[in-house]
Each structure stands twice: as structure tokens, then as C-alpha cells.
PDB file of N, CA and C in Angstrom:
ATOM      1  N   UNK A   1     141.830 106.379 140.396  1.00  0.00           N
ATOM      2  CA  UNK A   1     141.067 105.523 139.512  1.00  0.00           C
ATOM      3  C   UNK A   1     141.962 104.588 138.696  1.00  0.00           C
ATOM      4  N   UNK A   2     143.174 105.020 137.918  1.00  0.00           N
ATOM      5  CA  UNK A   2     143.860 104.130 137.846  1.00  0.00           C
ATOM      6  C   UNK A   2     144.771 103.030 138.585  1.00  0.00           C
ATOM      7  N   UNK A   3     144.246 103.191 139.959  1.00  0.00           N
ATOM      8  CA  UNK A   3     145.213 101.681 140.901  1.00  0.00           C
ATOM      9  C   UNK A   3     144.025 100.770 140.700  1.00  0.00           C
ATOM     10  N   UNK A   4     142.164 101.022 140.313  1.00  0.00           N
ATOM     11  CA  UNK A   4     141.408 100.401 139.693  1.00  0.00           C
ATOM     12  C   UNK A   4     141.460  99.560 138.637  1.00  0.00           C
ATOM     13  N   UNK A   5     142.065 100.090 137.739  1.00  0.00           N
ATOM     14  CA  UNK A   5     142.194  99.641 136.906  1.00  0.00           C
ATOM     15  C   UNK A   5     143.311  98.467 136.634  1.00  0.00           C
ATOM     16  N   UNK A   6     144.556  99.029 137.489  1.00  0.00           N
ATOM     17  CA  UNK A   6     145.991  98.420 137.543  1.00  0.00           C
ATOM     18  C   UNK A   6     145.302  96.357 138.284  1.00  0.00           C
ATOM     19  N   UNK A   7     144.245  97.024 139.447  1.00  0.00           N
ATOM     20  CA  UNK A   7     143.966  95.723 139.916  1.00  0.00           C
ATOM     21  C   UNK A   7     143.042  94.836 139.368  1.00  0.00           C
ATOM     22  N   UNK A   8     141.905  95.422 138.392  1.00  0.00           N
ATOM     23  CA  UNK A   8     141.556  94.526 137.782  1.00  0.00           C
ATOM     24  C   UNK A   8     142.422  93.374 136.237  1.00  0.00           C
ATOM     25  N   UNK A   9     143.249  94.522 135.729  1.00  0.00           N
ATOM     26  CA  UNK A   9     144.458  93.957 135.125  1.00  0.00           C
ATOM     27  C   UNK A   9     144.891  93.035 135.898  1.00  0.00           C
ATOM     28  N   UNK A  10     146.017  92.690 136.921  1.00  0.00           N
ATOM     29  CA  UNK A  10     146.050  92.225 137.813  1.00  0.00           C
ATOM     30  C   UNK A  10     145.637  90.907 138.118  1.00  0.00           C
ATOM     31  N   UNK A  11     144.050  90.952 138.493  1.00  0.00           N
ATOM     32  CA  UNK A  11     143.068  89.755 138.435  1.00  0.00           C
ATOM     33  C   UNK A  11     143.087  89.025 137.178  1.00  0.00           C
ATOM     34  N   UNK A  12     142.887  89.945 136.175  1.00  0.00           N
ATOM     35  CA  UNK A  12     142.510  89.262 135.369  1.00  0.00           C
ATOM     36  C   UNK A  12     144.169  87.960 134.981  1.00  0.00           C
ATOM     37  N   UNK A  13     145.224  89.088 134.905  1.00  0.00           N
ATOM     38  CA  UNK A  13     146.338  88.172 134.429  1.00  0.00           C
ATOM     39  C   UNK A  13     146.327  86.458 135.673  1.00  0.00           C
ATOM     40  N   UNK A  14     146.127  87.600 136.752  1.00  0.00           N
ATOM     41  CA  UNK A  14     146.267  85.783 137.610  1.00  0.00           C
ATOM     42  C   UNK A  14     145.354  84.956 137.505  1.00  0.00           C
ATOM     43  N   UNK A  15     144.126  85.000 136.992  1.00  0.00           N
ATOM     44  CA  UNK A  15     142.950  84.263 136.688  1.00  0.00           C
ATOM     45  C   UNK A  15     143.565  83.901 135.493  1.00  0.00           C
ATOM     46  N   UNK A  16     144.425  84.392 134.187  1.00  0.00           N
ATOM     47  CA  UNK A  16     144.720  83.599 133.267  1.00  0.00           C
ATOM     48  C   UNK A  16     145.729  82.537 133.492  1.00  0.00           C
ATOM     49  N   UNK A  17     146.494  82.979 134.406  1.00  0.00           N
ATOM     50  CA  UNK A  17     147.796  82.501 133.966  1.00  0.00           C
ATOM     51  C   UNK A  17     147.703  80.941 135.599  1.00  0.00           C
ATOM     52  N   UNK A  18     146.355  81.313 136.572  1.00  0.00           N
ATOM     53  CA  UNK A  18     146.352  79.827 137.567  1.00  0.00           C
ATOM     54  C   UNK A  18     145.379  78.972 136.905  1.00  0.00           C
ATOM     55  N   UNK A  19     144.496  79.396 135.769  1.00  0.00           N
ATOM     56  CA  UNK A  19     143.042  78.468 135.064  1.00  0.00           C
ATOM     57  C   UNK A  19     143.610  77.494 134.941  1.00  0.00           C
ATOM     58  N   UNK A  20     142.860  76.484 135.059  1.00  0.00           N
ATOM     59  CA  UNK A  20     143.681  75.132 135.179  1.00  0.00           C
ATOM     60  C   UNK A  20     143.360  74.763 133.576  1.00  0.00           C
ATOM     61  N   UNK A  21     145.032  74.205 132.883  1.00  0.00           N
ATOM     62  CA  UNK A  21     145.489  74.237 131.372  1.00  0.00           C
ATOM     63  C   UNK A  21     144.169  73.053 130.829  1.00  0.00           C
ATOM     64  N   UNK A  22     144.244  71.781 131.774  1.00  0.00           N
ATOM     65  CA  UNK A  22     143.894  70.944 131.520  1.00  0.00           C
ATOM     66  C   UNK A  22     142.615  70.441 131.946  1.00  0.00           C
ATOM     67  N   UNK A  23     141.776  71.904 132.050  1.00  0.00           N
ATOM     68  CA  UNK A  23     140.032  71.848 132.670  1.00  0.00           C
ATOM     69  C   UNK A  23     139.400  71.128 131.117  1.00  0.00           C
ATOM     70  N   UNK A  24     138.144  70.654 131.541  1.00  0.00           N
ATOM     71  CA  UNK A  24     136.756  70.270 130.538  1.00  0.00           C
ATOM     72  C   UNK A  24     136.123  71.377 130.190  1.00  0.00           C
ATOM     73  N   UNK A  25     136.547  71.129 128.372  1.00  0.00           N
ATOM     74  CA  UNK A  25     136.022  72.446 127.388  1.00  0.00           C
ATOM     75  C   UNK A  25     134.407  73.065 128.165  1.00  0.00           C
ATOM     76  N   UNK A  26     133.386  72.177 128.341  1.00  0.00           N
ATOM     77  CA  UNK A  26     132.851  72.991 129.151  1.00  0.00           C
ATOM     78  C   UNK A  26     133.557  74.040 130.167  1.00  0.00           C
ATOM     79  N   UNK A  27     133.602  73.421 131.240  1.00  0.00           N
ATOM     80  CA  UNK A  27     134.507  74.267 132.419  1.00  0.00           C
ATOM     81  C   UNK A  27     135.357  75.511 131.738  1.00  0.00           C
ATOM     82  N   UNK A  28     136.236  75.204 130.787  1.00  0.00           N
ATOM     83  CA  UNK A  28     136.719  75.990 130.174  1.00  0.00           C
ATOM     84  C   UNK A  28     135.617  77.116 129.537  1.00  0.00           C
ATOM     85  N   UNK A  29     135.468  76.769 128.932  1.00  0.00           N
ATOM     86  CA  UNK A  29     134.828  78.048 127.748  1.00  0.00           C
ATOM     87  C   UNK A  29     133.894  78.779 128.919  1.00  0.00           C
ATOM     88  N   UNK A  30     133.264  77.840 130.490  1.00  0.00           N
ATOM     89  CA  UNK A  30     132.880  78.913 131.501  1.00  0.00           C
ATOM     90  C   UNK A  30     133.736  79.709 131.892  1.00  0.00           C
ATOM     91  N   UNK A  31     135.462  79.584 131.991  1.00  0.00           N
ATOM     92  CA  UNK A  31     135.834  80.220 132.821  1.00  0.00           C
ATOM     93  C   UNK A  31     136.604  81.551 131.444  1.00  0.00           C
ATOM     94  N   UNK A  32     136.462  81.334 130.693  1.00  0.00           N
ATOM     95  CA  UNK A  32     136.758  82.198 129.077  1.00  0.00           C
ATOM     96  C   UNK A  32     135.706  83.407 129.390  1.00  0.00           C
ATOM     97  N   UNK A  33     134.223  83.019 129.425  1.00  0.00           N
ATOM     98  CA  UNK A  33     133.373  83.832 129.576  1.00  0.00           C
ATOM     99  C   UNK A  33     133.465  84.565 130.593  1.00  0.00           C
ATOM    100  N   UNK A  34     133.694  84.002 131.856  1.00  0.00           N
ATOM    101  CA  UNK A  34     133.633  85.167 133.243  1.00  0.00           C
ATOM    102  C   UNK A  34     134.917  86.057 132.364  1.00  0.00           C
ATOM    103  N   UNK A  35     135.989  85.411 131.679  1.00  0.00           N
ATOM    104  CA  UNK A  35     137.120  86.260 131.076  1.00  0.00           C
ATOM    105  C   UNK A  35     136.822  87.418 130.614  1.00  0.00           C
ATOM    106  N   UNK A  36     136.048  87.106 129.571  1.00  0.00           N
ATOM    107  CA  UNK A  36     135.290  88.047 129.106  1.00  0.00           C
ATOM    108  C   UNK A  36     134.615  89.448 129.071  1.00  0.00           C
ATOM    109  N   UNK A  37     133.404  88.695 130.449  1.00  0.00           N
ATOM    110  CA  UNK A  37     132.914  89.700 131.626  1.00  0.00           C
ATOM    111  C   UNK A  37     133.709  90.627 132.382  1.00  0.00           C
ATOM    112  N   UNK A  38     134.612  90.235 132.820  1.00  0.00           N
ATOM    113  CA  UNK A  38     135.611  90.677 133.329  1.00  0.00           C
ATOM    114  C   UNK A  38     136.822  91.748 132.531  1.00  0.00           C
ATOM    115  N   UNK A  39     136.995  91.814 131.239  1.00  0.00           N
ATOM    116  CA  UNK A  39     137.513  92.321 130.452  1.00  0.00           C
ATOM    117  C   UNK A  39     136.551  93.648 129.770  1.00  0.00           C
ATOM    118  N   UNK A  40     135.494  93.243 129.932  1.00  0.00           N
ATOM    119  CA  UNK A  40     133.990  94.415 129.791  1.00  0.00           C
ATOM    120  C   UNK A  40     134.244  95.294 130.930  1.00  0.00           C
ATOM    121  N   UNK A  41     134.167  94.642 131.865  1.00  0.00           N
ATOM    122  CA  UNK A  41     134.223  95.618 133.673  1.00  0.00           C
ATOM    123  C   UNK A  41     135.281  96.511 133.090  1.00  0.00           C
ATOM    124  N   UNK A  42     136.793  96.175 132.844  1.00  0.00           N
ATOM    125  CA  UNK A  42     138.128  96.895 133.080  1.00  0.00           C
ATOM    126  C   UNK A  42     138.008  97.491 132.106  1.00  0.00           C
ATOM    127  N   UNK A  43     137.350  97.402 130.736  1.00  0.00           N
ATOM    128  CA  UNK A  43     137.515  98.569 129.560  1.00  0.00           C
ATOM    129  C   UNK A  43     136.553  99.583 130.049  1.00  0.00           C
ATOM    130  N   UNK A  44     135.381  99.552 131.197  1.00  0.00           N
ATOM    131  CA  UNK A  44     134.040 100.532 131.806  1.00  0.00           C
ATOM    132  C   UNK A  44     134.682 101.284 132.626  1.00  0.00           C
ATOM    133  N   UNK A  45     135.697 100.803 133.438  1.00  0.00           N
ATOM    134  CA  UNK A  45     136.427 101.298 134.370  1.00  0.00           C
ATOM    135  C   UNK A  45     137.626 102.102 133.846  1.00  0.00           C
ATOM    136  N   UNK A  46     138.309 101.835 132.526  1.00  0.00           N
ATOM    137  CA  UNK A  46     139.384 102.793 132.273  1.00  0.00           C
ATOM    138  C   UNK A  46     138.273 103.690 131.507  1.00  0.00           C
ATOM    139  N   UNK A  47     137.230 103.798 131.014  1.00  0.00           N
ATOM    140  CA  UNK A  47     136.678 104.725 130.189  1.00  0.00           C
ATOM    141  C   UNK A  47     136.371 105.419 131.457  1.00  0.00           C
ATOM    142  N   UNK A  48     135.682 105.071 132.503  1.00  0.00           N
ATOM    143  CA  UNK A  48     135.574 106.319 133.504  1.00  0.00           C
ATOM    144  C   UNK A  48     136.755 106.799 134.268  1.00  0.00           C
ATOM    145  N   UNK A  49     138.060 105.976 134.125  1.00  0.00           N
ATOM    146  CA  UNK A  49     139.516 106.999 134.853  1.00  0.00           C
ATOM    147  C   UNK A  49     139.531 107.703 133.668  1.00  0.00           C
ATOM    148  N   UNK A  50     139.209 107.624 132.589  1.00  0.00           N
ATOM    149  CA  UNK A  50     139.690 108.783 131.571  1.00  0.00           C
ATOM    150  C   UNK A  50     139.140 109.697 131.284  1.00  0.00           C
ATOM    151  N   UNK A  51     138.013 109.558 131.571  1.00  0.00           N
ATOM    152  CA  UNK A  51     136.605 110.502 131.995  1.00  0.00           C
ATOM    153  C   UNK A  51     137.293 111.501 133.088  1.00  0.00           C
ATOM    154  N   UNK A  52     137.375 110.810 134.281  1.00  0.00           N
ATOM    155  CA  UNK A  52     137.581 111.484 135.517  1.00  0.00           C
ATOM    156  C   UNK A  52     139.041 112.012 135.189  1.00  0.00           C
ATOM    157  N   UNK A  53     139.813 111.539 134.557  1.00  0.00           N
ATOM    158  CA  UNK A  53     141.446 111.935 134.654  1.00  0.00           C
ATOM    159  C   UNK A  53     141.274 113.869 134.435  1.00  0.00           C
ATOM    160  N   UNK A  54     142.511 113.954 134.868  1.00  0.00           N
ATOM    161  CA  UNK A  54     143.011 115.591 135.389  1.00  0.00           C
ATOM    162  C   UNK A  54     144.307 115.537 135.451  1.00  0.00           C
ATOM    163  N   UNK A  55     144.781 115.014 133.990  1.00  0.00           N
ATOM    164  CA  UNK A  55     146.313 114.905 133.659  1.00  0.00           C
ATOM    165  C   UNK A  55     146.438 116.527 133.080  1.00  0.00           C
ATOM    166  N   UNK A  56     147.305 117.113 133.375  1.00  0.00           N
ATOM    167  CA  UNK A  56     147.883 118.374 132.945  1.00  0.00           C
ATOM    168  C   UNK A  56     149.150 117.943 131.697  1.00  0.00           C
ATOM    169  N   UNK A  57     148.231 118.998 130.880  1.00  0.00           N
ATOM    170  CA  UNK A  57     149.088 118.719 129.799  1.00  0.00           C
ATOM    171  C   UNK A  57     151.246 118.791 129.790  1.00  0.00           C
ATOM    172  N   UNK A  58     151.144 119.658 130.484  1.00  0.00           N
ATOM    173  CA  UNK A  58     153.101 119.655 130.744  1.00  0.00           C
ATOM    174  C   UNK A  58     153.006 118.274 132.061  1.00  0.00           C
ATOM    175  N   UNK A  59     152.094 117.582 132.927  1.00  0.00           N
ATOM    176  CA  UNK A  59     152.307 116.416 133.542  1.00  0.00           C
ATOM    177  C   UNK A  59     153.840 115.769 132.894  1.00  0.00           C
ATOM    178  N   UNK A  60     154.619 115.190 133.582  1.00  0.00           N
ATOM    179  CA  UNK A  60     156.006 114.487 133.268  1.00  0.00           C
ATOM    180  C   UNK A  60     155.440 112.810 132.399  1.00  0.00           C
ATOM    181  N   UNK A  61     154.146 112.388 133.245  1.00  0.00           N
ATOM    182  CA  UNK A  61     153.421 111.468 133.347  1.00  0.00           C
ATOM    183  C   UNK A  61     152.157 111.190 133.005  1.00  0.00           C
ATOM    184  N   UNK A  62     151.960 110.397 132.236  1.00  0.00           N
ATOM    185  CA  UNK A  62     150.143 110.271 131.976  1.00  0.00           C
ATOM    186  C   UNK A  62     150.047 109.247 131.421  1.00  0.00           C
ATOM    187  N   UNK A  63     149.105 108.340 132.177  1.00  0.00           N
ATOM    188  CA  UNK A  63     148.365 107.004 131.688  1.00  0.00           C
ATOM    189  C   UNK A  63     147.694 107.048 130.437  1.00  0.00           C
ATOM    190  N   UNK A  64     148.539 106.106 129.330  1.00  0.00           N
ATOM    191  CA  UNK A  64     147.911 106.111 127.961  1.00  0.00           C
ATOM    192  C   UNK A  64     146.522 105.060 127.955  1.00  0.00           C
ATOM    193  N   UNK A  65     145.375 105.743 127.711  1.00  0.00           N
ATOM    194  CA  UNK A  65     143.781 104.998 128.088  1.00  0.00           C
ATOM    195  C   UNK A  65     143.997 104.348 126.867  1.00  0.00           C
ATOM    196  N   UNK A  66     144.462 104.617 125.837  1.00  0.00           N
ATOM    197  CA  UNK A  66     144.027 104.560 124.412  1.00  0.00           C
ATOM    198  C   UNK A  66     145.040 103.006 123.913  1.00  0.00           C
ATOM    199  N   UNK A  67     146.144 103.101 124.861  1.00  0.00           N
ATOM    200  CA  UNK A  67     146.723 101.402 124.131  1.00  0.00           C
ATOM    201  C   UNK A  67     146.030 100.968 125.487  1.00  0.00           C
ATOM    202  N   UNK A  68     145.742 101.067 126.356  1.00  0.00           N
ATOM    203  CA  UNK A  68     145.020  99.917 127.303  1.00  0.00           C
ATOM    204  C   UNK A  68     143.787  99.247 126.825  1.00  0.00           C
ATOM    205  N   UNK A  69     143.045 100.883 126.451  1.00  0.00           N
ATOM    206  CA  UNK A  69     141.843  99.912 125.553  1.00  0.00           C
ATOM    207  C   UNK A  69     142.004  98.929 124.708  1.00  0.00           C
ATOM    208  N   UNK A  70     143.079  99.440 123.299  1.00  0.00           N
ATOM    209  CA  UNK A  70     143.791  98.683 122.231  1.00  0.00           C
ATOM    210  C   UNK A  70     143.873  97.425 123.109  1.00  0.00           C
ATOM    211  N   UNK A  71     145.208  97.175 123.899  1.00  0.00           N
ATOM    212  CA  UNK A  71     145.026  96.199 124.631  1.00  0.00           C
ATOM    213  C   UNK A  71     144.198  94.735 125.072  1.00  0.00           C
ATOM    214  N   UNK A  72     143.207  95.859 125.547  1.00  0.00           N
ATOM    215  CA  UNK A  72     142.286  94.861 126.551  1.00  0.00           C
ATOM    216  C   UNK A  72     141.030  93.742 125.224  1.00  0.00           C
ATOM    217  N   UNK A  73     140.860  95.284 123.818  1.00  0.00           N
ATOM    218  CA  UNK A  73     140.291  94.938 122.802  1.00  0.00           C
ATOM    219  C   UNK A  73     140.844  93.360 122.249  1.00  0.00           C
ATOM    220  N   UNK A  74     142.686  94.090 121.900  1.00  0.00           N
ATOM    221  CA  UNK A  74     143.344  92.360 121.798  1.00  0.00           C
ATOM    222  C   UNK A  74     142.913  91.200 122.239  1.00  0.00           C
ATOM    223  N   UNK A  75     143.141  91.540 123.672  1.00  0.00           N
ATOM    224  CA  UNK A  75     143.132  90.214 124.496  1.00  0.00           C
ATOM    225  C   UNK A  75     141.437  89.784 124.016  1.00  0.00           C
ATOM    226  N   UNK A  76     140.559  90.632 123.795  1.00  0.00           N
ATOM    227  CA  UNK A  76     139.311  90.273 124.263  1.00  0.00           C
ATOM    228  C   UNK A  76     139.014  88.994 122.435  1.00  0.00           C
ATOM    229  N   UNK A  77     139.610  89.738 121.658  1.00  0.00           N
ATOM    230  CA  UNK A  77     139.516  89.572 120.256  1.00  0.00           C
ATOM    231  C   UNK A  77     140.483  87.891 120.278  1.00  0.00           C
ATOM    232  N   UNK A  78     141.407  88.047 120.892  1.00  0.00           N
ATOM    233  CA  UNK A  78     141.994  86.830 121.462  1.00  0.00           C
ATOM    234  C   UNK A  78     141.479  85.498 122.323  1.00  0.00           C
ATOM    235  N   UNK A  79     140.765  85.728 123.014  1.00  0.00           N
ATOM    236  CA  UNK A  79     140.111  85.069 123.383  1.00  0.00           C
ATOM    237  C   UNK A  79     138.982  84.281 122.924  1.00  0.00           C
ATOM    238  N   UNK A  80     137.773  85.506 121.923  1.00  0.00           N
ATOM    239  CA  UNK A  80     136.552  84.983 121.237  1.00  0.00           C
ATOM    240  C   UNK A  80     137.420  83.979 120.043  1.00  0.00           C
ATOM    241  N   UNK A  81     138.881  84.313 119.169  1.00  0.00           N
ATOM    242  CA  UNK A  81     138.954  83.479 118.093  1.00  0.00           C
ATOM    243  C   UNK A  81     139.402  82.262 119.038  1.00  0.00           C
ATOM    244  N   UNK A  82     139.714  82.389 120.371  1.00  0.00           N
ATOM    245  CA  UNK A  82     140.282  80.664 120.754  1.00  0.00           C
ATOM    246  C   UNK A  82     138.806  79.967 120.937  1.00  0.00           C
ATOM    247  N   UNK A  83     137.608  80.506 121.438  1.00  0.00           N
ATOM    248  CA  UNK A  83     136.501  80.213 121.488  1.00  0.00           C
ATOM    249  C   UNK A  83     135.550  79.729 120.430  1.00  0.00           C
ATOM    250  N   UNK A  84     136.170  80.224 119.731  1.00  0.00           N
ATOM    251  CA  UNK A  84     135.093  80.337 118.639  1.00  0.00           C
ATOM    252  C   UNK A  84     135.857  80.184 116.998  1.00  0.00           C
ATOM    253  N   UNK A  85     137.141  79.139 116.943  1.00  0.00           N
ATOM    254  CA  UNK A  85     138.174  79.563 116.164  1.00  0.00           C
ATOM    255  C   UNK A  85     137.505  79.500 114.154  1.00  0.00           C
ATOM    256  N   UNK A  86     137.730  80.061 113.431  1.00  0.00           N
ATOM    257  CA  UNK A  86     137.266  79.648 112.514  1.00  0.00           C
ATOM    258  C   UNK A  86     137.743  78.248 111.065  1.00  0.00           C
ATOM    259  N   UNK A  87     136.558  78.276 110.695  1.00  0.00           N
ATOM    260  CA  UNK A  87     136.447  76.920 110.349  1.00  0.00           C
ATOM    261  C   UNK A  87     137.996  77.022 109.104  1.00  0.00           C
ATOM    262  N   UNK A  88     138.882  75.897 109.461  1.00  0.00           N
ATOM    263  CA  UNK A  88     139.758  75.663 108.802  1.00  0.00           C
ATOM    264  C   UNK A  88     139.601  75.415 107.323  1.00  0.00           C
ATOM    265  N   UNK A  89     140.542  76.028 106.199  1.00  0.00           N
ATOM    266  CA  UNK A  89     140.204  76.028 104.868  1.00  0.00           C
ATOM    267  C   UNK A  89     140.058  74.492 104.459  1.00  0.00           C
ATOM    268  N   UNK A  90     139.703  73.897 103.429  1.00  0.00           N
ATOM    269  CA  UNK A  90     140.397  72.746 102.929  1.00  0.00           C
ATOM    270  C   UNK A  90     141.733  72.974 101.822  1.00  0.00           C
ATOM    271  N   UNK A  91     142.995  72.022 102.446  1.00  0.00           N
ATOM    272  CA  UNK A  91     144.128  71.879 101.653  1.00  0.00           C
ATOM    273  C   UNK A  91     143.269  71.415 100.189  1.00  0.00           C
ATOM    274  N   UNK A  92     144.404  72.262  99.006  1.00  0.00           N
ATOM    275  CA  UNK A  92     144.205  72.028  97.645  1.00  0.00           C
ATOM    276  C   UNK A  92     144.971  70.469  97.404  1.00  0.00           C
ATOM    277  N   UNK A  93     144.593  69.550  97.218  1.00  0.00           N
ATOM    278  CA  UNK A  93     145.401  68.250  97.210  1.00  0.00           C
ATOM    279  C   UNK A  93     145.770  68.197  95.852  1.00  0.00           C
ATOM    280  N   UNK A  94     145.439  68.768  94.697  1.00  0.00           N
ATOM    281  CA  UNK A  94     146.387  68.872  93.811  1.00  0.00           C
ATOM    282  C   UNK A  94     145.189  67.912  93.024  1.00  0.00           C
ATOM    283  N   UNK A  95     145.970  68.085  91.370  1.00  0.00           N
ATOM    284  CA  UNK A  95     145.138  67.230  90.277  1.00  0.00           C
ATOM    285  C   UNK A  95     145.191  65.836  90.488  1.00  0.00           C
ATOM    286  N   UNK A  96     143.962  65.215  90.197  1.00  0.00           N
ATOM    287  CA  UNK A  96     144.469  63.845  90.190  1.00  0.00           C
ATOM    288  C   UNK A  96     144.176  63.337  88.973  1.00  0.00           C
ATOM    289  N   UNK A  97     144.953  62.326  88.786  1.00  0.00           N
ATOM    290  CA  UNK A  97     145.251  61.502  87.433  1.00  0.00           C
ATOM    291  C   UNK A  97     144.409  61.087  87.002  1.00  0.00           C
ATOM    292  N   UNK A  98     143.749  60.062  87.495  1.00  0.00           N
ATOM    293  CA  UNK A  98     142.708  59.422  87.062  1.00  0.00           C
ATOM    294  C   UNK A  98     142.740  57.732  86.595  1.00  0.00           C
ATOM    295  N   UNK A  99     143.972  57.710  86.112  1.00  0.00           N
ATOM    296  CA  UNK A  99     144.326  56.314  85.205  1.00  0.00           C
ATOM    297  C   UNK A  99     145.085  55.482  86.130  1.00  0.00           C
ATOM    298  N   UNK A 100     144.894  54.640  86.537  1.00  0.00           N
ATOM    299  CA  UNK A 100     145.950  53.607  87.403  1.00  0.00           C
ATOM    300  C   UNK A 100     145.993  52.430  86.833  1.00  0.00           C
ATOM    301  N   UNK A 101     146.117  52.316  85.710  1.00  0.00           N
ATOM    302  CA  UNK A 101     146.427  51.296  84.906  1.00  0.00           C
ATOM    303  C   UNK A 101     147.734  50.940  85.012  1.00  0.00           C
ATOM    304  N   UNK A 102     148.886  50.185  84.861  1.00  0.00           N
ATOM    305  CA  UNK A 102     149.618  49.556  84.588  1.00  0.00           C
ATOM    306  C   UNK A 102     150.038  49.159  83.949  1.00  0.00           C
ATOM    307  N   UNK A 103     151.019  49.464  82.671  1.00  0.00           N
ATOM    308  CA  UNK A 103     151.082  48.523  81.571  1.00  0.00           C
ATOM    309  C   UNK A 103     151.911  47.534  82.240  1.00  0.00           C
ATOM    310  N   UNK A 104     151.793  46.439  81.329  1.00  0.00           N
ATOM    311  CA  UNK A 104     152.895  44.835  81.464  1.00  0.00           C
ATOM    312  C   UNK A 104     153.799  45.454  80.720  1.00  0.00           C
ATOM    313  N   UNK A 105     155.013  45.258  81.237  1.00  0.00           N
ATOM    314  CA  UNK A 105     156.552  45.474  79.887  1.00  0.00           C
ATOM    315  C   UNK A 105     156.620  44.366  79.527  1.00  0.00           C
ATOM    316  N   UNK A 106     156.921  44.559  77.679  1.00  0.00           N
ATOM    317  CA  UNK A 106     156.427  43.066  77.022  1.00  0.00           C
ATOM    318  C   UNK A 106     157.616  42.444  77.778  1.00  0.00           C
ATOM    319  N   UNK A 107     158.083  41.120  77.675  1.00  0.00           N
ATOM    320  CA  UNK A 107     158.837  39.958  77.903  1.00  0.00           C
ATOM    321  C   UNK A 107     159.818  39.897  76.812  1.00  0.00           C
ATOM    322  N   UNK A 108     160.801  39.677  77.271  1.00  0.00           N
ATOM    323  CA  UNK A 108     162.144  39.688  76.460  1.00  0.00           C
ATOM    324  C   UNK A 108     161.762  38.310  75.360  1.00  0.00           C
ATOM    325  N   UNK A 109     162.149  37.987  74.110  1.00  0.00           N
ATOM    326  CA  UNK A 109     162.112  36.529  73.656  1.00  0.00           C
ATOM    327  C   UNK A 109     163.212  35.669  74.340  1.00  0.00           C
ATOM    328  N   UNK A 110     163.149  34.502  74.552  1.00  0.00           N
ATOM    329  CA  UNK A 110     164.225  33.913  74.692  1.00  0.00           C
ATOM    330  C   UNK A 110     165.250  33.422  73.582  1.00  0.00           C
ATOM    331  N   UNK A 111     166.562  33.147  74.171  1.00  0.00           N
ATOM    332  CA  UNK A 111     167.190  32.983  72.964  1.00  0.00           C
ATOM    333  C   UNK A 111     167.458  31.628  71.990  1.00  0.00           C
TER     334      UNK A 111
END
């Protein structure tokens, strides 16, 4: 169950890393969503290898479910803020004066 899992990982990285950089935000945010979908499947699928797992506790070896989930949660949490990023603060521009007056510097007398 985990070479399941190893290949939807797998997919998913080569589906990120061939998406074309420079697709139309439509197109894009479709191909974010199958991301998505797809990131749902592989967290269903390690919850049932971990279900099914029959790691023996002295095992040398054992697939940690628990940072993959962490993981996959990241990426997924990663993805919705590029989607969906939130609304930028407004910069404090500082006090403003108010007065733009000018004085004249008086004029020297002549001599």
C-alpha cells in the first residue's frame, strides 16, 4: 500500500513541477484544483496504508503516516493561500502635514 502512495506523490510532484508556469489564471486555478483533488485521493490512500499497515514494533523500518499527512496538509494549505491569497494590509504612510505654504524670505535692502 505504500508503493500507492509513493506513486501518487510521484504524480502529483510531476504534474507540479511540468504545469505550464505561464498558463491563463483560469487554466491555472483548473489545474490547482485537480491539485487539490488529487492531494484528497493521497491523504485517503495513506489513511488506509496506515489502517492496513502491520509494522512490528522492533521493525528496523516504518513509514512515518503522520509527517506525510503533515506534509501533504502543507502543500494542500500552500496551494489554497496561492489561490486564494489574502487581502494585502494597507502601508501606514505616516502623518501628514497639512500646510504647504511657503513663506517668501524677505529681500535683502539694497545698499
Amino acid at each position: 500500500m505504500p508503493t500507492t502512495v509513493f506513486r501518487c506523490l510521484l504524480l502529483l510532484s510531476v504534474t507540479i513541477v511540468h504545469s505550464n508556469s505561464y498558463a491563463a489564471s483560469a487554466h491555472e486555478q483548473g489545474q490547482f484544483s485537480l491539485i487539490l483533488q488529487q492531494l484528497d485521493t493521497i491523504e485517503r490512500l495513506a489513511r488506509q496504508a496506515e489502517a492496513a499497515s502491520t509494522a512490528e514494533p522492533d521493525d528496523r523500518y516504518r513509514f512515518d503516516y503522520p509527517r506525510l499527512t503533515q506534509d501533504i496538509r502543507r502543500i494542500r494549505q500552500g496551494v489554497q493561500d496561492y489561490l486564494s491569497p489574502s487581502r494585502a494590509q494597507p502601508r501606514d504612510p505616516g502623518e501628514l502635514v497639512g500646510d504647504y505654504r511657503l513663506d517668501t524670505p524677505h529681500a535683502k535692502p539694497s545698499p
